[in-house]
PDB file of N, CA and C in Angstrom:
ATOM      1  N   UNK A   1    -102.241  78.610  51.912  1.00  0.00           N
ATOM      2  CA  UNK A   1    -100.807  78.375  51.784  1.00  0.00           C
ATOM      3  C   UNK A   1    -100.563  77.023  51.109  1.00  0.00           C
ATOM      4  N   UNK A   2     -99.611  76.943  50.312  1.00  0.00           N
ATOM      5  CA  UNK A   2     -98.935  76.037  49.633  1.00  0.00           C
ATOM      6  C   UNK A   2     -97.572  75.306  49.803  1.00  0.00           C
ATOM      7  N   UNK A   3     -97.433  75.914  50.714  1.00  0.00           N
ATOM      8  CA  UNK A   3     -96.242  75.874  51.431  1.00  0.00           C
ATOM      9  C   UNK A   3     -95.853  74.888  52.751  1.00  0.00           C
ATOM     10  N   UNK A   4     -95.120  73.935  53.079  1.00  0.00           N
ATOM     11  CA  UNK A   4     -94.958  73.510  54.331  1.00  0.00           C
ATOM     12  C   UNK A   4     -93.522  73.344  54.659  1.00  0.00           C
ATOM     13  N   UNK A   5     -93.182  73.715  56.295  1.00  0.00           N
ATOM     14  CA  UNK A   5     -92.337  74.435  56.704  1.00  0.00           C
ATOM     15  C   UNK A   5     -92.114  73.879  57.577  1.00  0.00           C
ATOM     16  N   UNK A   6     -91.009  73.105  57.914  1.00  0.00           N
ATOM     17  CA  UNK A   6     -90.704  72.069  58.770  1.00  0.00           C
ATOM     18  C   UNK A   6     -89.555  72.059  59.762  1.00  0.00           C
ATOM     19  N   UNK A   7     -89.346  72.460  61.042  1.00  0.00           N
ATOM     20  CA  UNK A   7     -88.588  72.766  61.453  1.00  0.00           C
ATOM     21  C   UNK A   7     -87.486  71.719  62.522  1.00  0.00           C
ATOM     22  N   UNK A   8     -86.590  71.403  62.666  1.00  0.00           N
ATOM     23  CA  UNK A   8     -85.553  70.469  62.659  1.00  0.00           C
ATOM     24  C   UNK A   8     -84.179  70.388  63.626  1.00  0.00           C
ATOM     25  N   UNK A   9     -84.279  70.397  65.091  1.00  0.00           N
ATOM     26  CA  UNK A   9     -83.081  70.741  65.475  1.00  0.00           C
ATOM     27  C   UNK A   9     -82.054  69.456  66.268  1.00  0.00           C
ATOM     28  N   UNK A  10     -80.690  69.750  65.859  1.00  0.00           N
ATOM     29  CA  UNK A  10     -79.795  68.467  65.736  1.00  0.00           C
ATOM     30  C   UNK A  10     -78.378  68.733  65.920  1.00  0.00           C
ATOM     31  N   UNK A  11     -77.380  68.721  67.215  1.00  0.00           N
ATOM     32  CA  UNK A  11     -76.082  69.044  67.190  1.00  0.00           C
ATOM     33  C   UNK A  11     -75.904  70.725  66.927  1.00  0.00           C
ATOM     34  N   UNK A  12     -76.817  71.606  67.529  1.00  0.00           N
ATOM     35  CA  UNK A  12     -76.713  72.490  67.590  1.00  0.00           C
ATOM     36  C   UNK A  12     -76.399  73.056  66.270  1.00  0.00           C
ATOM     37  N   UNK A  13     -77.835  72.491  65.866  1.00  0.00           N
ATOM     38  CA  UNK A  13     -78.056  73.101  63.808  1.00  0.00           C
ATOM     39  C   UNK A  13     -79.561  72.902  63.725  1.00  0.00           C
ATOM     40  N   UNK A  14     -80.202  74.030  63.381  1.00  0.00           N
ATOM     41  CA  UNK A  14     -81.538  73.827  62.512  1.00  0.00           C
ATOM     42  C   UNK A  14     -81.689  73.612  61.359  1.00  0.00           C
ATOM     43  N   UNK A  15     -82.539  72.276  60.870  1.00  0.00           N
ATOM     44  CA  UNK A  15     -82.506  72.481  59.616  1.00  0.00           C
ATOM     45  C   UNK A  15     -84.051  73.029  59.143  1.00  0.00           C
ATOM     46  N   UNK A  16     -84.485  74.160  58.345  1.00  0.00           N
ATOM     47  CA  UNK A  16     -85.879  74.203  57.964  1.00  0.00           C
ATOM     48  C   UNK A  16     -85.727  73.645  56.359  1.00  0.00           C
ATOM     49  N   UNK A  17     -87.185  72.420  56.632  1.00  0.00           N
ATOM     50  CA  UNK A  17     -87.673  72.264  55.040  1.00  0.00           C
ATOM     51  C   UNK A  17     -88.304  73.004  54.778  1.00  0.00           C
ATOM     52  N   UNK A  18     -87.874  73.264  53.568  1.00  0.00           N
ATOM     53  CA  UNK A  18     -89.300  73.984  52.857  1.00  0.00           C
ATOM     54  C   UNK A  18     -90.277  72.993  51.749  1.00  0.00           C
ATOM     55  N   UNK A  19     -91.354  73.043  51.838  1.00  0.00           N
ATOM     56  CA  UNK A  19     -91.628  72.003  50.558  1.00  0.00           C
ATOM     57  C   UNK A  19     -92.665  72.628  49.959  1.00  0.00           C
ATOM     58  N   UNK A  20     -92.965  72.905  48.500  1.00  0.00           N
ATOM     59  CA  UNK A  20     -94.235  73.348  48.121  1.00  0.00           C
ATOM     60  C   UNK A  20     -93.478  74.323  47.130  1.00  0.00           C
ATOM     61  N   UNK A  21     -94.368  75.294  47.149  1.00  0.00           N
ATOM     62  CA  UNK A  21     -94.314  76.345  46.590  1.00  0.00           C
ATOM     63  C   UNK A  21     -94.492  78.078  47.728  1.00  0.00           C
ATOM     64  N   UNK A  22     -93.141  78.602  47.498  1.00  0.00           N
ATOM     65  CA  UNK A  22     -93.043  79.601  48.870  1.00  0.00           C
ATOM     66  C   UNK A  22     -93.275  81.006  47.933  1.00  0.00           C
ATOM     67  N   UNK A  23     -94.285  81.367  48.502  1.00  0.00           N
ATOM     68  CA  UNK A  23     -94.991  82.882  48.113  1.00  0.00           C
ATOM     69  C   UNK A  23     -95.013  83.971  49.323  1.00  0.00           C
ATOM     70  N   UNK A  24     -95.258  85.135  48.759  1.00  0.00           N
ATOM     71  CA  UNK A  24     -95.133  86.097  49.226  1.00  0.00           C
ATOM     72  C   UNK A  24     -95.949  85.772  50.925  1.00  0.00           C
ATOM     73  N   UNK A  25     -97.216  85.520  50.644  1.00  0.00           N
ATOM     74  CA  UNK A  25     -97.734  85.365  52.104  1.00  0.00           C
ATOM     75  C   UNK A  25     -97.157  84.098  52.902  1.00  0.00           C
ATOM     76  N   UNK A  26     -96.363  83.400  52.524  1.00  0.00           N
ATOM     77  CA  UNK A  26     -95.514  82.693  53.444  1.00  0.00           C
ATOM     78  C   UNK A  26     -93.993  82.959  53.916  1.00  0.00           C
ATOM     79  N   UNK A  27     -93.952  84.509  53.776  1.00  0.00           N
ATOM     80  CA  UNK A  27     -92.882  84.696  53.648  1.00  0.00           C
ATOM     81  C   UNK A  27     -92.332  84.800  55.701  1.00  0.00           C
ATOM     82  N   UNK A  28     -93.350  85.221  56.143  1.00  0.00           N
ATOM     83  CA  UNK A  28     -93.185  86.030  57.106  1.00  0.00           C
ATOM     84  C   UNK A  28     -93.312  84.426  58.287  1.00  0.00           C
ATOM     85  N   UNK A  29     -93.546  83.510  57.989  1.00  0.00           N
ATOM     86  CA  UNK A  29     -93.876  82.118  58.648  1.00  0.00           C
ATOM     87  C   UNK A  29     -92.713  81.652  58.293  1.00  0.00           C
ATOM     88  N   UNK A  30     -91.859  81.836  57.230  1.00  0.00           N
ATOM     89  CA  UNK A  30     -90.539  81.159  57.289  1.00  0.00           C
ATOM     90  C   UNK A  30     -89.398  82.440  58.080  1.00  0.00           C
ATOM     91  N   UNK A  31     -89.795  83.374  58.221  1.00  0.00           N
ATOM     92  CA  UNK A  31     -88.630  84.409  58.654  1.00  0.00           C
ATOM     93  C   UNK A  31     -88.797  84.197  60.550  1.00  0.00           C
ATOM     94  N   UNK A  32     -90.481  83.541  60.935  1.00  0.00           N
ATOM     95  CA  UNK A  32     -90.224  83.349  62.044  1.00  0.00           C
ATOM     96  C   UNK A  32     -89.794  81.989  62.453  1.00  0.00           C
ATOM     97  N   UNK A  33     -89.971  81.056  61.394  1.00  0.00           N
ATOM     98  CA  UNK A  33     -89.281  79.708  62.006  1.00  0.00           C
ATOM     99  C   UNK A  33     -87.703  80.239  62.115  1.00  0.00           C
ATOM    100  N   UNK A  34     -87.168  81.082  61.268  1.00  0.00           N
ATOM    101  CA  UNK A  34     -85.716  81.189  61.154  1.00  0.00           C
ATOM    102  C   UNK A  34     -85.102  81.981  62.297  1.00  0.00           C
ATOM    103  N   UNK A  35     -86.078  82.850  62.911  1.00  0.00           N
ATOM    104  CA  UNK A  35     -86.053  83.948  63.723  1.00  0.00           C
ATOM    105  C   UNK A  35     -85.740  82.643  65.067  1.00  0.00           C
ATOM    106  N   UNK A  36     -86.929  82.112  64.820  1.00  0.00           N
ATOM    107  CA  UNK A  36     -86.184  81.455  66.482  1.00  0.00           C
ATOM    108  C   UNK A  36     -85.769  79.723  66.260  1.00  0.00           C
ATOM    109  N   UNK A  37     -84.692  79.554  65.392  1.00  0.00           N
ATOM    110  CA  UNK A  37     -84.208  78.419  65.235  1.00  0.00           C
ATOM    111  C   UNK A  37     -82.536  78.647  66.025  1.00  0.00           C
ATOM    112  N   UNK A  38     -82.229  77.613  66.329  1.00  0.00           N
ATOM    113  CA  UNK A  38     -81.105  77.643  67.686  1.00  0.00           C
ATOM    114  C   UNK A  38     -79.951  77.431  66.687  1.00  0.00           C
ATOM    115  N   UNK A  39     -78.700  78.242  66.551  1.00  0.00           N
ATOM    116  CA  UNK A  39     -77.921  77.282  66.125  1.00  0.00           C
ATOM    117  C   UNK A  39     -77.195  77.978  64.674  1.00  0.00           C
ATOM    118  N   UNK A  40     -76.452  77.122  64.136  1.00  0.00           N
ATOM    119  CA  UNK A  40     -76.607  77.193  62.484  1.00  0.00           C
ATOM    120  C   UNK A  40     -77.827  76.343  61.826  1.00  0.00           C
ATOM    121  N   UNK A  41     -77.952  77.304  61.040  1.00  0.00           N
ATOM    122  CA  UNK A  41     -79.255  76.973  60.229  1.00  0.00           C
ATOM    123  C   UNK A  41     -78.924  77.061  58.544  1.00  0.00           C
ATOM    124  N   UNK A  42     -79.725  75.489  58.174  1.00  0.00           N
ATOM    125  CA  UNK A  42     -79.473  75.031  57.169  1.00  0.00           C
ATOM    126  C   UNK A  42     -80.902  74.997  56.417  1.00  0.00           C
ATOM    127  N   UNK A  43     -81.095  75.986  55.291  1.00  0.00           N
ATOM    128  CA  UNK A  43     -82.260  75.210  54.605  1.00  0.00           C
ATOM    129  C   UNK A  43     -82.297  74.897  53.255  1.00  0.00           C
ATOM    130  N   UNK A  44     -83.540  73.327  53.915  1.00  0.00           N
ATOM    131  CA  UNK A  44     -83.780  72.045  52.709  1.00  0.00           C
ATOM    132  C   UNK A  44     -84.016  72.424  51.772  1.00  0.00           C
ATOM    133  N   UNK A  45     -84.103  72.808  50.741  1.00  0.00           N
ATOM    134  CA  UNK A  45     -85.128  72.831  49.358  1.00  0.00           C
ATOM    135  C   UNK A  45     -84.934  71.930  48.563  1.00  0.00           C
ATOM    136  N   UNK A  46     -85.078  70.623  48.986  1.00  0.00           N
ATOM    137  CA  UNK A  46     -85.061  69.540  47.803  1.00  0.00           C
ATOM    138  C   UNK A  46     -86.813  69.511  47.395  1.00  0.00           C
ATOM    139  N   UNK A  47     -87.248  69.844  48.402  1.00  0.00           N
ATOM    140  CA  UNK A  47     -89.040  69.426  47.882  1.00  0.00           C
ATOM    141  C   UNK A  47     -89.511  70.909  47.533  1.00  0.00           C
ATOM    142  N   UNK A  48     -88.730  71.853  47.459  1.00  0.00           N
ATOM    143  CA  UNK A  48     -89.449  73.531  46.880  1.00  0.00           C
ATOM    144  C   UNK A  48     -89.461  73.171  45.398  1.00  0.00           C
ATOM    145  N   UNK A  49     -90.657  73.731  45.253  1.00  0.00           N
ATOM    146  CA  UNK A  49     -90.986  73.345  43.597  1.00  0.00           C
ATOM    147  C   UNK A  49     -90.954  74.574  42.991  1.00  0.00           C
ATOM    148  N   UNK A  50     -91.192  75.800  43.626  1.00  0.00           N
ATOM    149  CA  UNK A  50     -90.906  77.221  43.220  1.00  0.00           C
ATOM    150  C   UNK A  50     -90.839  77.254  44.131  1.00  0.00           C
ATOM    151  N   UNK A  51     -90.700  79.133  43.567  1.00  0.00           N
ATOM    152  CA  UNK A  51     -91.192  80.592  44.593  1.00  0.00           C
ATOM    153  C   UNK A  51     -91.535  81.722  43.907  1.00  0.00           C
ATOM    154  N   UNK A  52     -92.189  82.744  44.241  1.00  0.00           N
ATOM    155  CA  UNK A  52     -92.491  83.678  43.254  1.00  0.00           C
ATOM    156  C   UNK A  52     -90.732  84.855  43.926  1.00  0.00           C
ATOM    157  N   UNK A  53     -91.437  85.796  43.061  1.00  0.00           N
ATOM    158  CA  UNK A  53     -90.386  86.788  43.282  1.00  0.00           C
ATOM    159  C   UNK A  53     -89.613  87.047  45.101  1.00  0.00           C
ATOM    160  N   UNK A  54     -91.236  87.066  45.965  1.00  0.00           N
ATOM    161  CA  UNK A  54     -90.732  87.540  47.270  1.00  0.00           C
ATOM    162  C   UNK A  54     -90.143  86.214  47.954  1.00  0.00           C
ATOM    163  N   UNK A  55     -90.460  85.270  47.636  1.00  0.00           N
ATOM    164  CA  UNK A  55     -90.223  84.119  48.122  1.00  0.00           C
ATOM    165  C   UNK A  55     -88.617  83.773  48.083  1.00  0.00           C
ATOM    166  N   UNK A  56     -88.539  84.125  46.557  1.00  0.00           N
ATOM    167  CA  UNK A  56     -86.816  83.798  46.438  1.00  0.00           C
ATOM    168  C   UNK A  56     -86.056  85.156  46.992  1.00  0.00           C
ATOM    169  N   UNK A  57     -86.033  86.263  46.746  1.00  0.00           N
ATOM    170  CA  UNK A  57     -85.937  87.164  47.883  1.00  0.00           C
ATOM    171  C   UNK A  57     -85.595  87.177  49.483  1.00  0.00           C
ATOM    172  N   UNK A  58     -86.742  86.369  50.273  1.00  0.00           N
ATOM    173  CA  UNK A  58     -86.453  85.980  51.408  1.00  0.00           C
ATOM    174  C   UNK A  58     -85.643  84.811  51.097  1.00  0.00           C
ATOM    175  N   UNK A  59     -85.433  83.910  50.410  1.00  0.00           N
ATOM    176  CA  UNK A  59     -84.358  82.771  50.752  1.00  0.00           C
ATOM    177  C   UNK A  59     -83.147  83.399  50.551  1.00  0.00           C
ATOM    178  N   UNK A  60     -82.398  84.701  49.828  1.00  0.00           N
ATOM    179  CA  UNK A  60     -81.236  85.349  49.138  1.00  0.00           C
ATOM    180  C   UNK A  60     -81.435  86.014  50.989  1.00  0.00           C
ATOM    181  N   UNK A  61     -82.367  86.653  51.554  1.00  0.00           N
ATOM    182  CA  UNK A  61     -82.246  87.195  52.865  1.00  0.00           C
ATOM    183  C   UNK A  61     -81.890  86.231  53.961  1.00  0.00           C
ATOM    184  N   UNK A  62     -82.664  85.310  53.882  1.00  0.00           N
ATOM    185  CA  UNK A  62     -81.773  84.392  54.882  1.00  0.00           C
ATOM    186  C   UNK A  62     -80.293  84.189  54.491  1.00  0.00           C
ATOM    187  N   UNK A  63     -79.875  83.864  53.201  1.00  0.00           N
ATOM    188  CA  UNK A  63     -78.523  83.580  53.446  1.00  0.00           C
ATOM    189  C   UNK A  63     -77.511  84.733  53.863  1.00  0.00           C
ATOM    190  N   UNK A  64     -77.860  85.834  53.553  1.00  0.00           N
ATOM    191  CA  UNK A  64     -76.925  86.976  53.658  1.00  0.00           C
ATOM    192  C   UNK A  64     -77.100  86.885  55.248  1.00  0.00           C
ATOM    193  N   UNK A  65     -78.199  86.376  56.135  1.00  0.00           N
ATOM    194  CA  UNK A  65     -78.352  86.177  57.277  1.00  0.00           C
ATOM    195  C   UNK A  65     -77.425  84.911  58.237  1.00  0.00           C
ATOM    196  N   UNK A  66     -76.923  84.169  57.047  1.00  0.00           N
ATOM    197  CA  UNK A  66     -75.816  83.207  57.300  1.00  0.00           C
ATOM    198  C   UNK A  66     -76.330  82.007  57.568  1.00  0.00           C
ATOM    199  N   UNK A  67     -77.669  81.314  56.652  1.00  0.00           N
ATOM    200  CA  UNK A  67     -78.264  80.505  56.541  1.00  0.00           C
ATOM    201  C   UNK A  67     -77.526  79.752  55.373  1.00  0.00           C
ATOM    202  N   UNK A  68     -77.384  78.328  55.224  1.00  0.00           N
ATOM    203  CA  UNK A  68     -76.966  78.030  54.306  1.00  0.00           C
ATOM    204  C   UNK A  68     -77.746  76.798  53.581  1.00  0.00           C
ATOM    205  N   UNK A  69     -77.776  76.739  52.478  1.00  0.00           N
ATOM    206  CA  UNK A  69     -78.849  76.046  51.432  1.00  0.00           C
ATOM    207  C   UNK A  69     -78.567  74.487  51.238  1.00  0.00           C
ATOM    208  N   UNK A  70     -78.989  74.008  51.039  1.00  0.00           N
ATOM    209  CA  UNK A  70     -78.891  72.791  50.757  1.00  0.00           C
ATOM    210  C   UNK A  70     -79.872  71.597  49.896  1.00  0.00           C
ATOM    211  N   UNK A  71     -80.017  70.509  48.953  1.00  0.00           N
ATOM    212  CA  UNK A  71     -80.968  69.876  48.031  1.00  0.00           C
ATOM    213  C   UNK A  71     -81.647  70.824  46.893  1.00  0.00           C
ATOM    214  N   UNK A  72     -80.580  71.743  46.491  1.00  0.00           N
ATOM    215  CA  UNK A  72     -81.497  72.471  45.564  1.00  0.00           C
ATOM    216  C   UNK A  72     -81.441  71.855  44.219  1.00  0.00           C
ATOM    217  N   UNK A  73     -82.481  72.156  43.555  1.00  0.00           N
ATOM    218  CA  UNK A  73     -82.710  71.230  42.051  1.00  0.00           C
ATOM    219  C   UNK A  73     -82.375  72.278  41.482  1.00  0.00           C
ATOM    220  N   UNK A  74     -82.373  72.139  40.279  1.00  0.00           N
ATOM    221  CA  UNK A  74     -81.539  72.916  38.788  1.00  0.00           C
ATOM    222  C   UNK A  74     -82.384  73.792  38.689  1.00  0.00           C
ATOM    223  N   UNK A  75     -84.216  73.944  38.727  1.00  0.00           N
ATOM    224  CA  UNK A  75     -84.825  74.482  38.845  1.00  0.00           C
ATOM    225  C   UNK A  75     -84.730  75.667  39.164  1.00  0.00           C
ATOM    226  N   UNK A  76     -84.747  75.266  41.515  1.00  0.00           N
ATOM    227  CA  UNK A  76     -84.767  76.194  42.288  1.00  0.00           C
ATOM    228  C   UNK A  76     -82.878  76.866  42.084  1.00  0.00           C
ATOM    229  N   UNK A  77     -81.655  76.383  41.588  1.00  0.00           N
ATOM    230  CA  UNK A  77     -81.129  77.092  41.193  1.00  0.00           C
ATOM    231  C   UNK A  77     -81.183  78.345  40.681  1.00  0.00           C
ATOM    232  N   UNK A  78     -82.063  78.026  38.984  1.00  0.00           N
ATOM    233  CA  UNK A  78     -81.927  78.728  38.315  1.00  0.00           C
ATOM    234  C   UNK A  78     -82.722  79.746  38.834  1.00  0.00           C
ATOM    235  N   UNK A  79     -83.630  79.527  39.835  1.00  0.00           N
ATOM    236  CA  UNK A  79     -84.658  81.291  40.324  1.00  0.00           C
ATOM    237  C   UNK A  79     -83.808  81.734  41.155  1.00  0.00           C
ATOM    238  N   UNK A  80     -82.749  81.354  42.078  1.00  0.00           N
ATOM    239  CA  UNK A  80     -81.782  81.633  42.882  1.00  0.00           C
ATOM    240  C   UNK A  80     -80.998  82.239  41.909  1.00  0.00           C
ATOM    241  N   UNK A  81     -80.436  81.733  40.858  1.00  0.00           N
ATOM    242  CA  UNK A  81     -79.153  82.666  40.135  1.00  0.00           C
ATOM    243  C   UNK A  81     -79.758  83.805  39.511  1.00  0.00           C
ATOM    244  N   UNK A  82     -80.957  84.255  39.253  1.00  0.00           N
ATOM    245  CA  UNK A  82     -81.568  85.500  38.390  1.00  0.00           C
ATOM    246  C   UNK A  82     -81.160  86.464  39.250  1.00  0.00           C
ATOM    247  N   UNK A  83     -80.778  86.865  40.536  1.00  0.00           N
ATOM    248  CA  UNK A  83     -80.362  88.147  41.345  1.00  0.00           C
ATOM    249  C   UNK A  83     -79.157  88.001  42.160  1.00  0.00           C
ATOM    250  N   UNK A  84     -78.287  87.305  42.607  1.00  0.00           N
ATOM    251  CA  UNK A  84     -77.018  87.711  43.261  1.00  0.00           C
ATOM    252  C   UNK A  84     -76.281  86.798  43.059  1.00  0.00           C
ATOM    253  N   UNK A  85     -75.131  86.764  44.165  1.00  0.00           N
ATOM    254  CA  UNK A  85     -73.974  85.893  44.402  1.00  0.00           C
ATOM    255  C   UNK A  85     -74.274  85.304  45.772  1.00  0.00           C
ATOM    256  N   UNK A  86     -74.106  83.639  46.066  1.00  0.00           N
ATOM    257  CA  UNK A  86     -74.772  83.035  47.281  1.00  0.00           C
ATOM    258  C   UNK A  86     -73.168  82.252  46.966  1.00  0.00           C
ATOM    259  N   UNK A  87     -73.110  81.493  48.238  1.00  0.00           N
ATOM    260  CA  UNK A  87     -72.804  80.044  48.374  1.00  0.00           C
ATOM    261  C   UNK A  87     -73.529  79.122  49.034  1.00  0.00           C
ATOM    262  N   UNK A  88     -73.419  77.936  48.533  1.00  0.00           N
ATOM    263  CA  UNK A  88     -74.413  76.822  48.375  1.00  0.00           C
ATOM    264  C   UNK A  88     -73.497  75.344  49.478  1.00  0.00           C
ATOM    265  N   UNK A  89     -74.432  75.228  50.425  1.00  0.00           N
ATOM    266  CA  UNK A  89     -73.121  74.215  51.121  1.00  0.00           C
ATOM    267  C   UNK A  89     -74.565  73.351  51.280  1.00  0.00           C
ATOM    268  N   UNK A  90     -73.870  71.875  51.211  1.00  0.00           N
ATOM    269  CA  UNK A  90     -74.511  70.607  51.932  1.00  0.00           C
ATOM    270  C   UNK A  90     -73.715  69.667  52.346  1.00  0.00           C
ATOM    271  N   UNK A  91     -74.633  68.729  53.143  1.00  0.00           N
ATOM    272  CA  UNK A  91     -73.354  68.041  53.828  1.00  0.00           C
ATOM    273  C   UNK A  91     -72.456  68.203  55.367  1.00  0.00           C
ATOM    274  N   UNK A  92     -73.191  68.875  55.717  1.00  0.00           N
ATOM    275  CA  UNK A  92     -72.531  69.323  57.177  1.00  0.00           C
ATOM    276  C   UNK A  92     -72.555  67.987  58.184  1.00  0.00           C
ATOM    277  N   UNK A  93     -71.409  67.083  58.483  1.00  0.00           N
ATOM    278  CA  UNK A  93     -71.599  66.482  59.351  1.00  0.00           C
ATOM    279  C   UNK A  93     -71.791  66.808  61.024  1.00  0.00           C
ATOM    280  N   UNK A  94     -72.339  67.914  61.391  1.00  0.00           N
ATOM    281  CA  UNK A  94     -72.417  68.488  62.494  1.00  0.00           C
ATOM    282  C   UNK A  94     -71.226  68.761  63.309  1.00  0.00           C
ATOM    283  N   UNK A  95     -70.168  69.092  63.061  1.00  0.00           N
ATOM    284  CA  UNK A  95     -68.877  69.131  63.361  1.00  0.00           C
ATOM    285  C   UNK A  95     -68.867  70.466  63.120  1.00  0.00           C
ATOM    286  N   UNK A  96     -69.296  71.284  62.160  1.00  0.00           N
ATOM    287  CA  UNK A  96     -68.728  72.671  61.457  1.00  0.00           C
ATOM    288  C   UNK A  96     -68.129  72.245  59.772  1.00  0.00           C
ATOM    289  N   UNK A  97     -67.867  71.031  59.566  1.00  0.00           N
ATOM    290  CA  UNK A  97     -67.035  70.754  58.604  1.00  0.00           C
ATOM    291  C   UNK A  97     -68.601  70.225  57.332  1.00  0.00           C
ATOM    292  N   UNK A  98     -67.803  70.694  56.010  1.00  0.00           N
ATOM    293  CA  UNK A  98     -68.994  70.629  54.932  1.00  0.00           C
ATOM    294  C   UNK A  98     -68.339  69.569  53.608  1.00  0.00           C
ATOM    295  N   UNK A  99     -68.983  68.520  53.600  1.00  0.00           N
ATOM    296  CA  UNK A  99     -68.416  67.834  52.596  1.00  0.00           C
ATOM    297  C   UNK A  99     -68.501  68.191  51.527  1.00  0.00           C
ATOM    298  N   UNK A 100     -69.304  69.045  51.167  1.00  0.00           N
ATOM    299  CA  UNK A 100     -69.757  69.624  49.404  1.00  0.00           C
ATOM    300  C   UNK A 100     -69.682  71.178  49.836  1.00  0.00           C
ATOM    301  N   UNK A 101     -69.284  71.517  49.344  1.00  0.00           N
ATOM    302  CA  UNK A 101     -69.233  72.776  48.532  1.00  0.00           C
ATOM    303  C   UNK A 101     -69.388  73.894  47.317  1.00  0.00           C
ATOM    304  N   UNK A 102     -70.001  74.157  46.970  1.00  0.00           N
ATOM    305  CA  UNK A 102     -71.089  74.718  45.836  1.00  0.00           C
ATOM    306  C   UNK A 102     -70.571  76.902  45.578  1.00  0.00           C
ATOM    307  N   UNK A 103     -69.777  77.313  44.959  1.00  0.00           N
ATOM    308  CA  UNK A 103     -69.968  78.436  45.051  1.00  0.00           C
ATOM    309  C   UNK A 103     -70.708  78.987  43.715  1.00  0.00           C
ATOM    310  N   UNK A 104     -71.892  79.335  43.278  1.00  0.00           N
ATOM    311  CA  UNK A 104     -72.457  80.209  42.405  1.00  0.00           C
ATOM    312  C   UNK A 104     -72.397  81.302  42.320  1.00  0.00           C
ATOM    313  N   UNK A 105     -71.785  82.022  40.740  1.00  0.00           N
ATOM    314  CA  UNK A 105     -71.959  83.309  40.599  1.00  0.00           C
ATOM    315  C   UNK A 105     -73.151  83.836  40.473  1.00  0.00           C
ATOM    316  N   UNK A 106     -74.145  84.164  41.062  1.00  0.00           N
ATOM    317  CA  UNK A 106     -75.333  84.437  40.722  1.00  0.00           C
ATOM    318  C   UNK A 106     -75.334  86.254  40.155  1.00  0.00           C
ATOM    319  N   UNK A 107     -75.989  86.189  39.535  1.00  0.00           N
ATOM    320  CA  UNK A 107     -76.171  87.554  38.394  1.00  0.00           C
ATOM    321  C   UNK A 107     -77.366  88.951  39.218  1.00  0.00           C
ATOM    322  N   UNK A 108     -76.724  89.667  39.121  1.00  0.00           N
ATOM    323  CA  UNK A 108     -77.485  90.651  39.287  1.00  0.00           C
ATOM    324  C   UNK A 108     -77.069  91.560  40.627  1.00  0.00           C
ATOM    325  N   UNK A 109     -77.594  92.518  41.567  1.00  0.00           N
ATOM    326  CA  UNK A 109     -77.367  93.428  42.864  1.00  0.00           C
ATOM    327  C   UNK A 109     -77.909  92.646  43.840  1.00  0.00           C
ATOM    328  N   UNK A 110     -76.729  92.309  44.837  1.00  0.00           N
ATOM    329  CA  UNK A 110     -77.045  91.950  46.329  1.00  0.00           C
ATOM    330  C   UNK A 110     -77.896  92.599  46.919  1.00  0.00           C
ATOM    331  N   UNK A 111     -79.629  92.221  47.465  1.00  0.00           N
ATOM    332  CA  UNK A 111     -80.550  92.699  48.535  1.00  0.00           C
ATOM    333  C   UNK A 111     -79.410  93.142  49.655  1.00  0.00           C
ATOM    334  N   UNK A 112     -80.225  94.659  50.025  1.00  0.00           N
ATOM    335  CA  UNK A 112     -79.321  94.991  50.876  1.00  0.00           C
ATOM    336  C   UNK A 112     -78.243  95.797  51.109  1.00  0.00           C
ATOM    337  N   UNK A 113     -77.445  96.073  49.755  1.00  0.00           N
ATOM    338  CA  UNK A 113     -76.237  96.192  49.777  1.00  0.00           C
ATOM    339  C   UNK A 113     -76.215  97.444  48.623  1.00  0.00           C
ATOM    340  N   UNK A 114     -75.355  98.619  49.373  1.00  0.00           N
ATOM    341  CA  UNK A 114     -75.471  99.731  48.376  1.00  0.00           C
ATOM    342  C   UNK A 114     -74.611  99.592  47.067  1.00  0.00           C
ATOM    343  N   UNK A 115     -74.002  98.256  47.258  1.00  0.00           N
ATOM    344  CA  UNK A 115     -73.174  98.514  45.834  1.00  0.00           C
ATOM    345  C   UNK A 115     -73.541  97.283  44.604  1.00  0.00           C
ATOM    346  N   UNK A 116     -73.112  96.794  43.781  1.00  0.00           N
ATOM    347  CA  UNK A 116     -73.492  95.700  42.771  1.00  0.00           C
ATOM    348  C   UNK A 116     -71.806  94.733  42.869  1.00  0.00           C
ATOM    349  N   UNK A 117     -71.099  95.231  43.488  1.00  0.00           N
ATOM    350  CA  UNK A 117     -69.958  94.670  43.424  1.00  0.00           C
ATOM    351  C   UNK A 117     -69.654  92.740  43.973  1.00  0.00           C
ATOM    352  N   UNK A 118     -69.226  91.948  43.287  1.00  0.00           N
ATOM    353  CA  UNK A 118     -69.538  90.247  43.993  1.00  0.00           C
ATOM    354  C   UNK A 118     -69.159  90.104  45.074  1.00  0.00           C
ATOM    355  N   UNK A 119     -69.778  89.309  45.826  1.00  0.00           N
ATOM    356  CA  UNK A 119     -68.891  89.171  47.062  1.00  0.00           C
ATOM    357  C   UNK A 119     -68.057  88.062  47.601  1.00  0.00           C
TER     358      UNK A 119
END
């Protein structure tokens, strides 16, 4: 693995880093940090340097899971915008309230979802 996965809890919010490069066989080590993280859950990707196909996949699955993203580089954007529509929040002062706000049209059919329609 190439991958490290860092898990973070604070005001009744998890945050998971991700740092590295997240591939298919790490997919199932980030779905269980997420599986039992308390809270709203926020994840880091300022230090993700990629992901292959399944990798960005599971990050588009966590959010539809109501995970929300945060430190992404132009990079990990641009592998994020090749398949759906997300929103992108950072900034949560642990209140519920989000100082930044980020909505991307991302291109292509929502995982999941029988239709192609935005959401």
């Amino acid at each position: 693995m190439v991958v490290r996965i860092t898990k973070t809890n604070s005001n009744a919010r998890t945050v998971l880093r991700v740092d590295g490069l997240l591939q298919a066989a790490d997919v199932d080590a980030l779905h269980g940090e997420y599986q039992t993280a308390e809270g709203a859950v926020t994840l880091e990707l300022s230090e993700l340097r990629s992901a292959d196909l399944r990798g960005v996949e599971a990050i588009h699955e966590l959010v539809s899971h109501g995970a929300t993203l945060c430190g992404l580089s132009p990079y990990i954007e641009l592998l994020l915008s090749t398949s759906r529509m997300t929103t992108l929040r950072c900034g949560d002062d642990g209140n519920g309230r989000v100082d930044t706000e980020t909505s991307l049209k991302l291109l292509g059919p929502t995982l999941g979802r029988e239709d192609n329609t935005d959401v």
